[in-house]
C-alpha atoms as a PDB file:
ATOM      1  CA  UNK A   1       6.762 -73.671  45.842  1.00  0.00           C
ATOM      2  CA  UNK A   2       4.031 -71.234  44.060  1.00  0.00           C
ATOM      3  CA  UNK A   3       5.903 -68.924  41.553  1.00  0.00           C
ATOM      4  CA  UNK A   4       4.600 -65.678  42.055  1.00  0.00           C
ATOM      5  CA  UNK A   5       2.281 -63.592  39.739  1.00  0.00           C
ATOM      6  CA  UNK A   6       5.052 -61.503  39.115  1.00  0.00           C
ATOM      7  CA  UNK A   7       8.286 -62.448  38.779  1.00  0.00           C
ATOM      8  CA  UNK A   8      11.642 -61.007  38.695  1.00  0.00           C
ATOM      9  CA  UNK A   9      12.164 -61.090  34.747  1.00  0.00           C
ATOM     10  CA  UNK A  10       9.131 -59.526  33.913  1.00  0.00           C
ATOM     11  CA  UNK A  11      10.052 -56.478  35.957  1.00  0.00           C
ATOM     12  CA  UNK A  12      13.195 -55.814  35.372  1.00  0.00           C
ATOM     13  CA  UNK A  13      11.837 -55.896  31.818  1.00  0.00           C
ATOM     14  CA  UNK A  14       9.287 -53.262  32.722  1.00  0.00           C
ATOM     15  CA  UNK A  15      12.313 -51.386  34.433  1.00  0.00           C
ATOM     16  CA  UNK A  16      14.430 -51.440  31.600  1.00  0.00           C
ATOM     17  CA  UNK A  17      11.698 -51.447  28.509  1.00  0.00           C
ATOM     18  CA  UNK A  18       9.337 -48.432  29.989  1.00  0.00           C
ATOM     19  CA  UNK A  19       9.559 -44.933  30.190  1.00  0.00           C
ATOM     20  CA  UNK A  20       7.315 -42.534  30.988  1.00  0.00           C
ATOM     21  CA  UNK A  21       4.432 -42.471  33.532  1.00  0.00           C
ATOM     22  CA  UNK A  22       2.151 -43.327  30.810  1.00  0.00           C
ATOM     23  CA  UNK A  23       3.931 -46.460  30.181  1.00  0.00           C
ATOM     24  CA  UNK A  24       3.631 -47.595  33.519  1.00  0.00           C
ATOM     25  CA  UNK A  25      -0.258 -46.835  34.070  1.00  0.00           C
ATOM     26  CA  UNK A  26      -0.515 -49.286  31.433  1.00  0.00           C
ATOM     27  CA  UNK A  27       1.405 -52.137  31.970  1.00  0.00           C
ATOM     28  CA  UNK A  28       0.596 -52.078  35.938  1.00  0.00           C
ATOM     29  CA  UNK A  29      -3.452 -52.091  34.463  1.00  0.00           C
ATOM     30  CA  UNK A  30      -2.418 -55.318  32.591  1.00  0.00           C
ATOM     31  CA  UNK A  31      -0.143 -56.691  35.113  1.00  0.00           C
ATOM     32  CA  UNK A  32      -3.024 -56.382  37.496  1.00  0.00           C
ATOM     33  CA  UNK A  33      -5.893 -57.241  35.007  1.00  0.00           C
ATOM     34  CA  UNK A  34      -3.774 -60.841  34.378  1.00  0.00           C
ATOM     35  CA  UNK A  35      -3.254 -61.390  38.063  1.00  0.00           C
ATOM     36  CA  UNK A  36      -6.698 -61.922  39.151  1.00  0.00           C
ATOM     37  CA  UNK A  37      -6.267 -59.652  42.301  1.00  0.00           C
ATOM     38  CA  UNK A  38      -9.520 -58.552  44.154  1.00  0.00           C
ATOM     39  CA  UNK A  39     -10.778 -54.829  43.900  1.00  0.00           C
ATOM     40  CA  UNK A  40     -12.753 -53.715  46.734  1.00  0.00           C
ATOM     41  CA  UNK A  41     -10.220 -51.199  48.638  1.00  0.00           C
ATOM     42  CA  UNK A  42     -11.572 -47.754  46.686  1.00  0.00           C
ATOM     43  CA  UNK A  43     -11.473 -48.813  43.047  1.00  0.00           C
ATOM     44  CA  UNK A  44     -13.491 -52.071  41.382  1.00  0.00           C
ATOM     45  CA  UNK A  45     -11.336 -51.820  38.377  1.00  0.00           C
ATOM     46  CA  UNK A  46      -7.142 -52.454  36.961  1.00  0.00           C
ATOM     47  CA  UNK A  47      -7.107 -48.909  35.326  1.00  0.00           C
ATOM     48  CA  UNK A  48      -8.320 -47.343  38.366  1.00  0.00           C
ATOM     49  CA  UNK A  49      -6.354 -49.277  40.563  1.00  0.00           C
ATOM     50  CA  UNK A  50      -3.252 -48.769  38.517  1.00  0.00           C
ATOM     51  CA  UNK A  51      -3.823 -44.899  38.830  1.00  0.00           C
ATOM     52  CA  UNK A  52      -4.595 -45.125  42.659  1.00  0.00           C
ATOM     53  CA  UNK A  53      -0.855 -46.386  43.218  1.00  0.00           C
ATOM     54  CA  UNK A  54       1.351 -45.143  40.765  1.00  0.00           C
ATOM     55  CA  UNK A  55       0.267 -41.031  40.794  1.00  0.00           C
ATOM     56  CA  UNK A  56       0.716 -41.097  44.719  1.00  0.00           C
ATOM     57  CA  UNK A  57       3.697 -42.964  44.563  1.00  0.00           C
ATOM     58  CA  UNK A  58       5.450 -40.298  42.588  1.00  0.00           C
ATOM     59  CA  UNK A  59       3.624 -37.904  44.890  1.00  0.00           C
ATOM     60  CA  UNK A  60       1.263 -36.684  41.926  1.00  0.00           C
ATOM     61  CA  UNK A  61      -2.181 -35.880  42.638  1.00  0.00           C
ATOM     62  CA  UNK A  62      -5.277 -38.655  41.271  1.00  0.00           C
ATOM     63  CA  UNK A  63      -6.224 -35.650  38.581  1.00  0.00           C
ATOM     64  CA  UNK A  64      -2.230 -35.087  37.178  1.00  0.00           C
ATOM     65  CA  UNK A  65      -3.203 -33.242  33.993  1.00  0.00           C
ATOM     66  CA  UNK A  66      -3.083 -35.435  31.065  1.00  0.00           C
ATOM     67  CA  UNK A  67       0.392 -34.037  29.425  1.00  0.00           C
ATOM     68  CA  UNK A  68       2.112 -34.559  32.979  1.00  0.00           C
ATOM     69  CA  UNK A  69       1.430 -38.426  31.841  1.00  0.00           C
ATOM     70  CA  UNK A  70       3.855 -38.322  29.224  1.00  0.00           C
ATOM     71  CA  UNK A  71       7.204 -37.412  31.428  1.00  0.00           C
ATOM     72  CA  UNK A  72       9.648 -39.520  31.608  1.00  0.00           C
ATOM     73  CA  UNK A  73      10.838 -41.708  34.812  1.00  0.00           C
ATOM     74  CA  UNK A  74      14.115 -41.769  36.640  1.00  0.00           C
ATOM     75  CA  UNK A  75      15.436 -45.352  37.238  1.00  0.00           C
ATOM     76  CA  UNK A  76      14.718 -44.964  40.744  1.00  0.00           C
ATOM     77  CA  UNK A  77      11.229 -44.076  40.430  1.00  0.00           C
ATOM     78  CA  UNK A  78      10.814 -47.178  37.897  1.00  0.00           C
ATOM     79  CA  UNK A  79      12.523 -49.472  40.588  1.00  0.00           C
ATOM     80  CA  UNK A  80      10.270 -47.594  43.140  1.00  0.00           C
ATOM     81  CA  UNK A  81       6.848 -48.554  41.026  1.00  0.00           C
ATOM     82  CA  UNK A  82       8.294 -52.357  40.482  1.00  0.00           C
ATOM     83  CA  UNK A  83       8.784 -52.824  43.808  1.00  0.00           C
ATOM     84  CA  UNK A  84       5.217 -51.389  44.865  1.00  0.00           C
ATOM     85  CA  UNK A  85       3.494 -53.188  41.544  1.00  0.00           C
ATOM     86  CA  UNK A  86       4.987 -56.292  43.039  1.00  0.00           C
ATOM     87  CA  UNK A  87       3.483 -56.162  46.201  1.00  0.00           C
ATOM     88  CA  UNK A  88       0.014 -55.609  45.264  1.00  0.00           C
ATOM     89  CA  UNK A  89       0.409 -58.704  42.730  1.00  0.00           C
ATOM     90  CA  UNK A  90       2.338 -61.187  44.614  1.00  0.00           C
ATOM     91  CA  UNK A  91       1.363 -60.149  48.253  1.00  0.00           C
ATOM     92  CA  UNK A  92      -1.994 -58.918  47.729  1.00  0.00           C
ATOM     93  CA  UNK A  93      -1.731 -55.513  49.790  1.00  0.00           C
ATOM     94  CA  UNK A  94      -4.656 -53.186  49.046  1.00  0.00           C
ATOM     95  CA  UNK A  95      -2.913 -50.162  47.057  1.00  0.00           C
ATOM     96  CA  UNK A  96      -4.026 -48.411  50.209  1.00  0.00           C
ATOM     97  CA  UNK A  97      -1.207 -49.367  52.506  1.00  0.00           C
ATOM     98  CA  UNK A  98       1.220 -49.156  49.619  1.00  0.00           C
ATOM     99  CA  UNK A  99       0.505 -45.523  49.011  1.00  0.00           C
ATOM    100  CA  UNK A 100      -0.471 -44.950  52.807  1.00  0.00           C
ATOM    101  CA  UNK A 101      -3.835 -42.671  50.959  1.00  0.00           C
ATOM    102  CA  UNK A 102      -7.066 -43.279  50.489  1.00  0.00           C
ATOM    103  CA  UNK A 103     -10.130 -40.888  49.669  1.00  0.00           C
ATOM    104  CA  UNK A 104     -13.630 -40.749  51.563  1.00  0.00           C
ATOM    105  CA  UNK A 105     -16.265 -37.999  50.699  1.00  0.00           C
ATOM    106  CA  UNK A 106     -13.377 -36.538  48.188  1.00  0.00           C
ATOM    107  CA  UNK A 107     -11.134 -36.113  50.829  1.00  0.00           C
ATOM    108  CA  UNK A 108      -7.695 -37.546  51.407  1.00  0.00           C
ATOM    109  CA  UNK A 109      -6.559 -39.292  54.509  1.00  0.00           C
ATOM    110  CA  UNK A 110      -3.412 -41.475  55.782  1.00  0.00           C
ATOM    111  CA  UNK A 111      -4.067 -45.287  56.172  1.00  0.00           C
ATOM    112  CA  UNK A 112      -2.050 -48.177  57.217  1.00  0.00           C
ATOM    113  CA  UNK A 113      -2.365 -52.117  58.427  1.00  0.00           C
ATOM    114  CA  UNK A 114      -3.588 -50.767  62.240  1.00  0.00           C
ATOM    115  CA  UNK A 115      -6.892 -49.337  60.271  1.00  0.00           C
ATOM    116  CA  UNK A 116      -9.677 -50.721  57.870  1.00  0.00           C
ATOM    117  CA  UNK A 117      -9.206 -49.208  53.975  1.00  0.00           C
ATOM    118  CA  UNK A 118     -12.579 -46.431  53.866  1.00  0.00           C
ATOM    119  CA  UNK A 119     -15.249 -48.055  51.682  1.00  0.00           C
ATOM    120  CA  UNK A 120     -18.465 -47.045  53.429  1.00  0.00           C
ATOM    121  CA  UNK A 121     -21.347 -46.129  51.514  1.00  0.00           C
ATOM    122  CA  UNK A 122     -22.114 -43.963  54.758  1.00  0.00           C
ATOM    123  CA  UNK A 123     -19.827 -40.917  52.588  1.00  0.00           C
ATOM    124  CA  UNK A 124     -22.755 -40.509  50.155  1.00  0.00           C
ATOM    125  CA  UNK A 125     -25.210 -40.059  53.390  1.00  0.00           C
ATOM    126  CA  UNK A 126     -22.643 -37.516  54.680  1.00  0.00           C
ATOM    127  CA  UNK A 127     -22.952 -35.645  51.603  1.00  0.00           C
ATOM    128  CA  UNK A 128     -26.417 -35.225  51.964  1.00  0.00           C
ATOM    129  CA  UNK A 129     -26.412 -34.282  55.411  1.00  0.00           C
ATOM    130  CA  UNK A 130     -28.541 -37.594  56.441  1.00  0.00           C
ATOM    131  CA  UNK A 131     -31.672 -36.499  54.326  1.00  0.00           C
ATOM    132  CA  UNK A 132     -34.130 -36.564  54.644  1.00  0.00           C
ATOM    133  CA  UNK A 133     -34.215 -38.607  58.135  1.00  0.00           C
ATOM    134  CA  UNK A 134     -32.542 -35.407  59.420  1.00  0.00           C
ATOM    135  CA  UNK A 135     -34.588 -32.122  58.825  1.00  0.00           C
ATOM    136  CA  UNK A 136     -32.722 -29.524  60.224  1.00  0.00           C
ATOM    137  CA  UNK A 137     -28.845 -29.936  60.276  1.00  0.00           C
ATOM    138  CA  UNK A 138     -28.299 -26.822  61.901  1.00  0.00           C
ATOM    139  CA  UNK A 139     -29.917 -28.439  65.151  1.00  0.00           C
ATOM    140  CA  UNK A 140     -27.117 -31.149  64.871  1.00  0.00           C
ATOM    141  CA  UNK A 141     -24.425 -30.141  67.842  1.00  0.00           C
ATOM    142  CA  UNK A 142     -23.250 -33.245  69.190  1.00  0.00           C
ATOM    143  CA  UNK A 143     -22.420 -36.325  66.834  1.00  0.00           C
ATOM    144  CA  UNK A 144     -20.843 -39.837  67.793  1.00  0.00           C
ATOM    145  CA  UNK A 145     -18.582 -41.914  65.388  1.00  0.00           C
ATOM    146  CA  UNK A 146     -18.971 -45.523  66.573  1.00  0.00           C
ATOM    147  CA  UNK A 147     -15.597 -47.488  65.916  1.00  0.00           C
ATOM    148  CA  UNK A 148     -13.963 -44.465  63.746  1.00  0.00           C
ATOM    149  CA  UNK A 149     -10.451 -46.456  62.719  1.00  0.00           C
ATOM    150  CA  UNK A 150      -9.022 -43.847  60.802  1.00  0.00           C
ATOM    151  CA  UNK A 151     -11.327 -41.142  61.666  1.00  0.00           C
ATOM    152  CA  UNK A 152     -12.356 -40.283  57.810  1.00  0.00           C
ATOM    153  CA  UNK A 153     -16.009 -40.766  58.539  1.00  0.00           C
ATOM    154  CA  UNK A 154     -15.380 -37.972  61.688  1.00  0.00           C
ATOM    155  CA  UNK A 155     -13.761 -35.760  59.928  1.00  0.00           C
ATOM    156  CA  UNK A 156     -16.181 -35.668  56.976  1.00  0.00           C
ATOM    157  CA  UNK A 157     -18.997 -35.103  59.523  1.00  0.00           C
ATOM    158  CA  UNK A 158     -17.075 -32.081  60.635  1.00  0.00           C
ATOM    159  CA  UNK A 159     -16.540 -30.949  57.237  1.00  0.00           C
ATOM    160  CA  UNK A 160     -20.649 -31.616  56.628  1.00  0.00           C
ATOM    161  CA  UNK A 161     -22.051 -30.450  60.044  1.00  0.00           C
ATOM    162  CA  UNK A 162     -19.442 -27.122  61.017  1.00  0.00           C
ATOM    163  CA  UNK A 163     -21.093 -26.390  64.393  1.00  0.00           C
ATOM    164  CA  UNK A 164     -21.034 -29.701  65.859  1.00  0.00           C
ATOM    165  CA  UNK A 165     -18.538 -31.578  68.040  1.00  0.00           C
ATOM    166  CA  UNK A 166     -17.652 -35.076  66.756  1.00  0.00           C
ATOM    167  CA  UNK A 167     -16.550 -37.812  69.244  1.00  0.00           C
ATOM    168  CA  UNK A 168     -14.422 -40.428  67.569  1.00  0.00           C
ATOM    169  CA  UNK A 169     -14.454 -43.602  69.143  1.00  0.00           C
ATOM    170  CA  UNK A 170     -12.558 -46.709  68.819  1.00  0.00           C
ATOM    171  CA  UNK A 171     -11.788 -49.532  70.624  1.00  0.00           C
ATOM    172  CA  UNK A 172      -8.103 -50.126  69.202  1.00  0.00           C
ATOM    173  CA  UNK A 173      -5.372 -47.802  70.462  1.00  0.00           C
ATOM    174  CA  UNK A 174      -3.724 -48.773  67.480  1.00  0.00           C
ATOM    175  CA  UNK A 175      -6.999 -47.395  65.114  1.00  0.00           C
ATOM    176  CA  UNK A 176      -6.428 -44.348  67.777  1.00  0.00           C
ATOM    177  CA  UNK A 177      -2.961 -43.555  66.809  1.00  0.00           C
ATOM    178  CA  UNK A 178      -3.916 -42.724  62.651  1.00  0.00           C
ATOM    179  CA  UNK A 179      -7.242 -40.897  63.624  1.00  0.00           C
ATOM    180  CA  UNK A 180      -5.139 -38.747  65.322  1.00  0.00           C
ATOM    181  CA  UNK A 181      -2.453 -38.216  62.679  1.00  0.00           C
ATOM    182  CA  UNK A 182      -5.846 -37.624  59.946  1.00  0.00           C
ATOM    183  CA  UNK A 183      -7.272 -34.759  63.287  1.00  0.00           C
ATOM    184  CA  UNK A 184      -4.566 -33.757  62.887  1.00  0.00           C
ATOM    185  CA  UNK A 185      -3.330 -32.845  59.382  1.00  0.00           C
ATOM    186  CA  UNK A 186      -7.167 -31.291  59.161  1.00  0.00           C
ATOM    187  CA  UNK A 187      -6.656 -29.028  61.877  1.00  0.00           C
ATOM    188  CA  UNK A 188      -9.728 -30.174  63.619  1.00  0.00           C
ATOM    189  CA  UNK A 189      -8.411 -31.132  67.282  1.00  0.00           C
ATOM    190  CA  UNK A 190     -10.806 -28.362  68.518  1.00  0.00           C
ATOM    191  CA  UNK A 191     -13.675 -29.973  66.803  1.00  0.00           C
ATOM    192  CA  UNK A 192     -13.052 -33.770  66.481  1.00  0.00           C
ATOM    193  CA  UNK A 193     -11.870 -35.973  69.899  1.00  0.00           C
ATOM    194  CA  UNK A 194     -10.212 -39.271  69.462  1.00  0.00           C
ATOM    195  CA  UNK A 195     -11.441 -41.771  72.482  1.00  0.00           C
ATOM    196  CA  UNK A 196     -10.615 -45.065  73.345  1.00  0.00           C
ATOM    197  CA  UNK A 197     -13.820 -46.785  74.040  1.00  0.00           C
ATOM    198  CA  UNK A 198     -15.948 -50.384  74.061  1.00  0.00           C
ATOM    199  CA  UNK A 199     -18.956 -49.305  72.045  1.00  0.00           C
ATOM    200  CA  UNK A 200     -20.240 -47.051  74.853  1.00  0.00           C
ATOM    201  CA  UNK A 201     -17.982 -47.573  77.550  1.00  0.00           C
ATOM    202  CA  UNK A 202     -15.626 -44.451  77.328  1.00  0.00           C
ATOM    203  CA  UNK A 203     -18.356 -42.263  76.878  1.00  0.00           C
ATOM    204  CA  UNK A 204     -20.397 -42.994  80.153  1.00  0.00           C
ATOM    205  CA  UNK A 205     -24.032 -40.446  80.380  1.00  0.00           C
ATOM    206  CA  UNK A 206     -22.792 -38.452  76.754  1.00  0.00           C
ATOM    207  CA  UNK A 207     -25.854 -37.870  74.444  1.00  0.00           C
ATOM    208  CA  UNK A 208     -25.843 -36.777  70.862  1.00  0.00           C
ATOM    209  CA  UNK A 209     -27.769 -35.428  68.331  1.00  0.00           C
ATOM    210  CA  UNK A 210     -26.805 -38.095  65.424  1.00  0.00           C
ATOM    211  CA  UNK A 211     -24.950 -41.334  65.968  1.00  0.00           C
ATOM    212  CA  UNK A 212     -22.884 -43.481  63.415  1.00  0.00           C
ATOM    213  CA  UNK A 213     -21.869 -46.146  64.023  1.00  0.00           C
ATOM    214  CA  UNK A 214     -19.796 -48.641  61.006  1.00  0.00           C
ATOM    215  CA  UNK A 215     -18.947 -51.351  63.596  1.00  0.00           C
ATOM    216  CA  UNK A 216     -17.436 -54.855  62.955  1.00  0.00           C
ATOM    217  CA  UNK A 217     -20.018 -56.999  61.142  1.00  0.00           C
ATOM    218  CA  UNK A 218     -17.963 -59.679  59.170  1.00  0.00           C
ATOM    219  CA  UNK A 219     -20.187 -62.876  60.255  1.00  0.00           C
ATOM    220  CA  UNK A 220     -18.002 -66.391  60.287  1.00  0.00           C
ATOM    221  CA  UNK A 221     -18.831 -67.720  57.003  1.00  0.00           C
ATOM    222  CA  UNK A 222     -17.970 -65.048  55.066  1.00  0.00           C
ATOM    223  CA  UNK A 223     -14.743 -64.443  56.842  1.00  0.00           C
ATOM    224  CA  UNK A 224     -13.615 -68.109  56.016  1.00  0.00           C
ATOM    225  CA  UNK A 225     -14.009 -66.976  52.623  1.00  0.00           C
ATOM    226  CA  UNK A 226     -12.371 -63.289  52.169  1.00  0.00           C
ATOM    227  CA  UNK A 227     -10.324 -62.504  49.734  1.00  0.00           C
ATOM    228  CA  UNK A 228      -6.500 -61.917  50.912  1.00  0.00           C
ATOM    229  CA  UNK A 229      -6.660 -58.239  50.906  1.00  0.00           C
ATOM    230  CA  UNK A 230      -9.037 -58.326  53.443  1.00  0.00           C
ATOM    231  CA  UNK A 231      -6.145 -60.791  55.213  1.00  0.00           C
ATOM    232  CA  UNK A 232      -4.057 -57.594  55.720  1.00  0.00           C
ATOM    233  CA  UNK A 233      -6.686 -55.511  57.403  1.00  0.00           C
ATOM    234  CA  UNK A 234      -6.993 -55.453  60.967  1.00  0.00           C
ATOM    235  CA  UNK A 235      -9.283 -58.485  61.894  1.00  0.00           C
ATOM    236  CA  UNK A 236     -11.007 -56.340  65.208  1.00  0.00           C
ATOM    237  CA  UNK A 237     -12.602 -54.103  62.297  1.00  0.00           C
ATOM    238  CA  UNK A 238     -13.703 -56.748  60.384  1.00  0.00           C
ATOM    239  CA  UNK A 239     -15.196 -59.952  62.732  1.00  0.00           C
ATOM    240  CA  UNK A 240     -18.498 -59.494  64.746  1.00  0.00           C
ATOM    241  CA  UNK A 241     -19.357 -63.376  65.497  1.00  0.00           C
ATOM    242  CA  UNK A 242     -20.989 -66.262  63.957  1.00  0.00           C
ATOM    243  CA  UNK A 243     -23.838 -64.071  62.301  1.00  0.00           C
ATOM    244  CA  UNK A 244     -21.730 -60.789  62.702  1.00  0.00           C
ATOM    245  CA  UNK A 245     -23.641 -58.759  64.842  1.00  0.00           C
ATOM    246  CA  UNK A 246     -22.072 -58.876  68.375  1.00  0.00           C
ATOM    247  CA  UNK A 247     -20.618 -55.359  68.488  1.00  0.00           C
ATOM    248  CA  UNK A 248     -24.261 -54.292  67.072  1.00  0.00           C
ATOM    249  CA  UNK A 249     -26.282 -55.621  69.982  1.00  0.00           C
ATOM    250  CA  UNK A 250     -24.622 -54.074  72.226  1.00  0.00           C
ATOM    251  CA  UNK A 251     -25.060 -51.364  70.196  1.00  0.00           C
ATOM    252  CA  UNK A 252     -28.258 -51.390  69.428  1.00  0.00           C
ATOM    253  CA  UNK A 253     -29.181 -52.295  72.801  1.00  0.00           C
ATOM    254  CA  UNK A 254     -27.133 -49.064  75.169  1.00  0.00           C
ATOM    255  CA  UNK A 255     -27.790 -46.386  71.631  1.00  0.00           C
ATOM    256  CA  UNK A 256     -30.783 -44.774  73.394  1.00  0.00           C
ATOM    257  CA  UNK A 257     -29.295 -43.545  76.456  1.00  0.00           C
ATOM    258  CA  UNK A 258     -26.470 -41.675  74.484  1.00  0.00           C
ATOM    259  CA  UNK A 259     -29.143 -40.315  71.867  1.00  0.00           C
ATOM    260  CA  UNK A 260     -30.896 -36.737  72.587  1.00  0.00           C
ATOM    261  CA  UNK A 261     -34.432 -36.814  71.721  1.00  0.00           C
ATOM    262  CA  UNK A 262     -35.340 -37.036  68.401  1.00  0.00           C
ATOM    263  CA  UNK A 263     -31.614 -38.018  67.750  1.00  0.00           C
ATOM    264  CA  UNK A 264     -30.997 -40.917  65.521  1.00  0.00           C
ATOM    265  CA  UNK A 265     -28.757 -43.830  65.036  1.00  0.00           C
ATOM    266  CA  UNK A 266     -27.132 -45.150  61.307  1.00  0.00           C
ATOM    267  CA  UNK A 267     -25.421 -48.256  61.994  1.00  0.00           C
ATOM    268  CA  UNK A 268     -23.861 -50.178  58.843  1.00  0.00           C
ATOM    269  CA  UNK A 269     -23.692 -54.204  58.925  1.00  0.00           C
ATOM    270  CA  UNK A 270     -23.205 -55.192  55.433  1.00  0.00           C
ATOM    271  CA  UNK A 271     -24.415 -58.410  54.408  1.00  0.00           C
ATOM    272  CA  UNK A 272     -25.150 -59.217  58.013  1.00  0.00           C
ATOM    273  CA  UNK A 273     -28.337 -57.361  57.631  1.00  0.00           C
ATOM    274  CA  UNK A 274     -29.995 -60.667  56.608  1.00  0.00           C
ATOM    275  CA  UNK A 275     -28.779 -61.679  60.017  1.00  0.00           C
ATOM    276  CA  UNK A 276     -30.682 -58.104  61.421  1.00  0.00           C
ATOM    277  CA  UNK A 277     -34.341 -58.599  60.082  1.00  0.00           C
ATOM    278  CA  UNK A 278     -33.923 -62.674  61.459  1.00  0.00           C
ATOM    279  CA  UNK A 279     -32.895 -62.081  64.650  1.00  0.00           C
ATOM    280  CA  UNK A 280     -35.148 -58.796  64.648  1.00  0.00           C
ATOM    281  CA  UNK A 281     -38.219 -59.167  62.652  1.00  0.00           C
ATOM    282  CA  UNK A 282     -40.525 -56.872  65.185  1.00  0.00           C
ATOM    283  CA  UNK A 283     -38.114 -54.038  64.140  1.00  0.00           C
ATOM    284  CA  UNK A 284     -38.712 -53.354  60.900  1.00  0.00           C
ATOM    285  CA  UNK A 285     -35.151 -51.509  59.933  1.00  0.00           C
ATOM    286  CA  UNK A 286     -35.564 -49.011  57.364  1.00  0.00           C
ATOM    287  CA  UNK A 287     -32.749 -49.911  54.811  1.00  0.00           C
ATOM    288  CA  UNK A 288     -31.156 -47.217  52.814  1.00  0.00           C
ATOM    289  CA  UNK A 289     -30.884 -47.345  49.521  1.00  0.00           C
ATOM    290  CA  UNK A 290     -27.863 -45.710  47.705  1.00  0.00           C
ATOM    291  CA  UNK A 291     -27.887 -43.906  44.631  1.00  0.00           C
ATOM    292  CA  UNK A 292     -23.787 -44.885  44.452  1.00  0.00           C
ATOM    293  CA  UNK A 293     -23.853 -47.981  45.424  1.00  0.00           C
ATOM    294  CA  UNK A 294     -23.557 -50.057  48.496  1.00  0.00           C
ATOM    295  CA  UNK A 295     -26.218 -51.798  51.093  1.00  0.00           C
ATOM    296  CA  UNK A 296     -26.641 -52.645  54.870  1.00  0.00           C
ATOM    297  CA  UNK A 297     -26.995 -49.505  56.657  1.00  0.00           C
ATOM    298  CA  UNK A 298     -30.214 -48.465  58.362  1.00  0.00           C
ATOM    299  CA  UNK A 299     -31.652 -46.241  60.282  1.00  0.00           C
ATOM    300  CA  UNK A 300     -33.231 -45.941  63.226  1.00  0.00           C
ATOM    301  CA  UNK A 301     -34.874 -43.247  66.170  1.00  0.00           C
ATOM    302  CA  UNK A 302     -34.226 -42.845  69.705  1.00  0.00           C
ATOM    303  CA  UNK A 303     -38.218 -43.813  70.203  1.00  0.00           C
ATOM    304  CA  UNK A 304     -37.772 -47.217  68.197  1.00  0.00           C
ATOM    305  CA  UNK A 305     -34.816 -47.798  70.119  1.00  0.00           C
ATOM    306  CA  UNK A 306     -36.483 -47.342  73.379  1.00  0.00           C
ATOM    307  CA  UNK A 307     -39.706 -49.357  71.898  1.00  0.00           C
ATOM    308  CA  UNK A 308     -37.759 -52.449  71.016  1.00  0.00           C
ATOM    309  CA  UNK A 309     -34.198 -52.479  72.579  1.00  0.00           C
ATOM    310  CA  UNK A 310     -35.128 -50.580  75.667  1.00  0.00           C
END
């Protein structure tokens, strides 16, 4: 049998041998820098990823002042930590589901194994209220989150656009359940509405001003070959198909009815937009380029959509 990256010794060394909150941050960055985990769940780096699980697990905000670093852990809190250290290492679970937090345009929400970890580049777009593809944001009343999991990219719209109604829509009932618990803790049930739905299907003759849509786009190949973090995220976020686009023909092919005129569609598909300019080359996507990195999302109006998908 395997031995484990981490092994029973070592940490009740660490439990015995460290002290303060300091201590920890730096042995979890080695423990994780030797264990050859994969970063891609909200930090690309140990350090980061050793801050990102041990200040929430003592329930200590990601910017603790610096001298906070330097108290000094109770044996339970230092069993706490081993256990949780342990479980990213041996077990691979993105830090995400440990701490049950993750962060998306600076804000906070509550994720678990029924949702996808936020990563989407689309929080830089957000920030910039879609310019300059959208010129005046204070015509933006209506807005459509296509396959919202845990509803972070919702709720930042209705932090970015205050006088528009944002429908949240998901497939999973399970995905559902947190975007309802994140509506929630934002006060934004007024403003944001959860709703089960097959791409378009729960939202039969509803048009919007701006649609975004981060549907599954995982093609075959490179599912074979993900990393076992990915292994505890909910494969119905992840899997579109052998080239990864199933969920985004459909997509692409209904997104004109639901759009207003002169509305406009961002849809994200990762490295399946290789797959998007093949099967599409009449199109012509305009792909976004991010100043903070990240790739695969384009744009694209109601009129193109009607020209080529209508």
């Amino acid at each position: 049998m395997e031995q484990p990256f981490l092994d029973s010794v070592t940490l009740t060394e660490a439990v015995t041998e460290l002290d303060t909150i300091n201590d920890w941050l730096r042995w979890c960055t080695s423990q994780l820098s030797a264990s050859g985990v994969f970063f891609g769940h909200g930090s690309d780096n140990a350090w980061d990823e050793a801050v990102q699980l041990i200040l929430p697990a003592l329930s200590l905000p990601i910017d603790t002042p610096k001298e906070m670093v330097s108290a000094k852990l109770t044996t339970t809190e230092k069993h706490l930590l081993g256990e949780l250290i342990s479980e990213r290492i041996n077990n691979r679970v993105p830090v995400a589901y440990l701490t049950n937090q993750a962060y998306f345009a600076g804000l906070p929400f509550y994720v678990d194994e029924r949702v996808l970890v936020p990563r989407s580049p689309f929080a830089e777009l957000i920030d910039k209220q879609f310019k300059p593809w959208l010129q005046q944001t204070d015509s933006v009343n209506r807005i459509l989150d296509m396959c919202t999991g845990s509803a972070c990219i919702a709720i930042a719209l209705a932090h970015a656009f205050p006088n528009a109604q944002v429908d949240a829509v998901d497939i999973s009932y399970d995905a559902l359940e947190v975007a309802n618990l994140n509506i929630s803790d934002y006060q934004l049930e007024d403003r944001v509405y959860p709703i089960q739905s097959d791409v378009f299907s729960g939202v039969p003759g509803q048009k919007y001003d701006l649609i975004v849509a981060n549907p599954p786009y995982v093609d075959a190949e490179d599912m074979a070959d993900l990393p076992d973090e990915f292994r505890h995220e909910p494969e119905l976020g992840l899997a579109s198909g052998d080239d990864g686009l199933d969920v985004t023909r459909t997509l692409l092919k209904e997104a004109a009815e639901h759009l207003n005129d002169g509305g406009l569609l961002f849809v994200e598909v990762g490295n399946s937009m290789v797959h998007m300019d093949q099967l599409f080359p009449h199109v012509g996507f305009e792909w976004i380029n991010f100043e903070r990195g990240g790739f695969g999302v384009c744009v694209i109006t109601k009129a193109q959509l009607q020209a080529h998908f209508g």
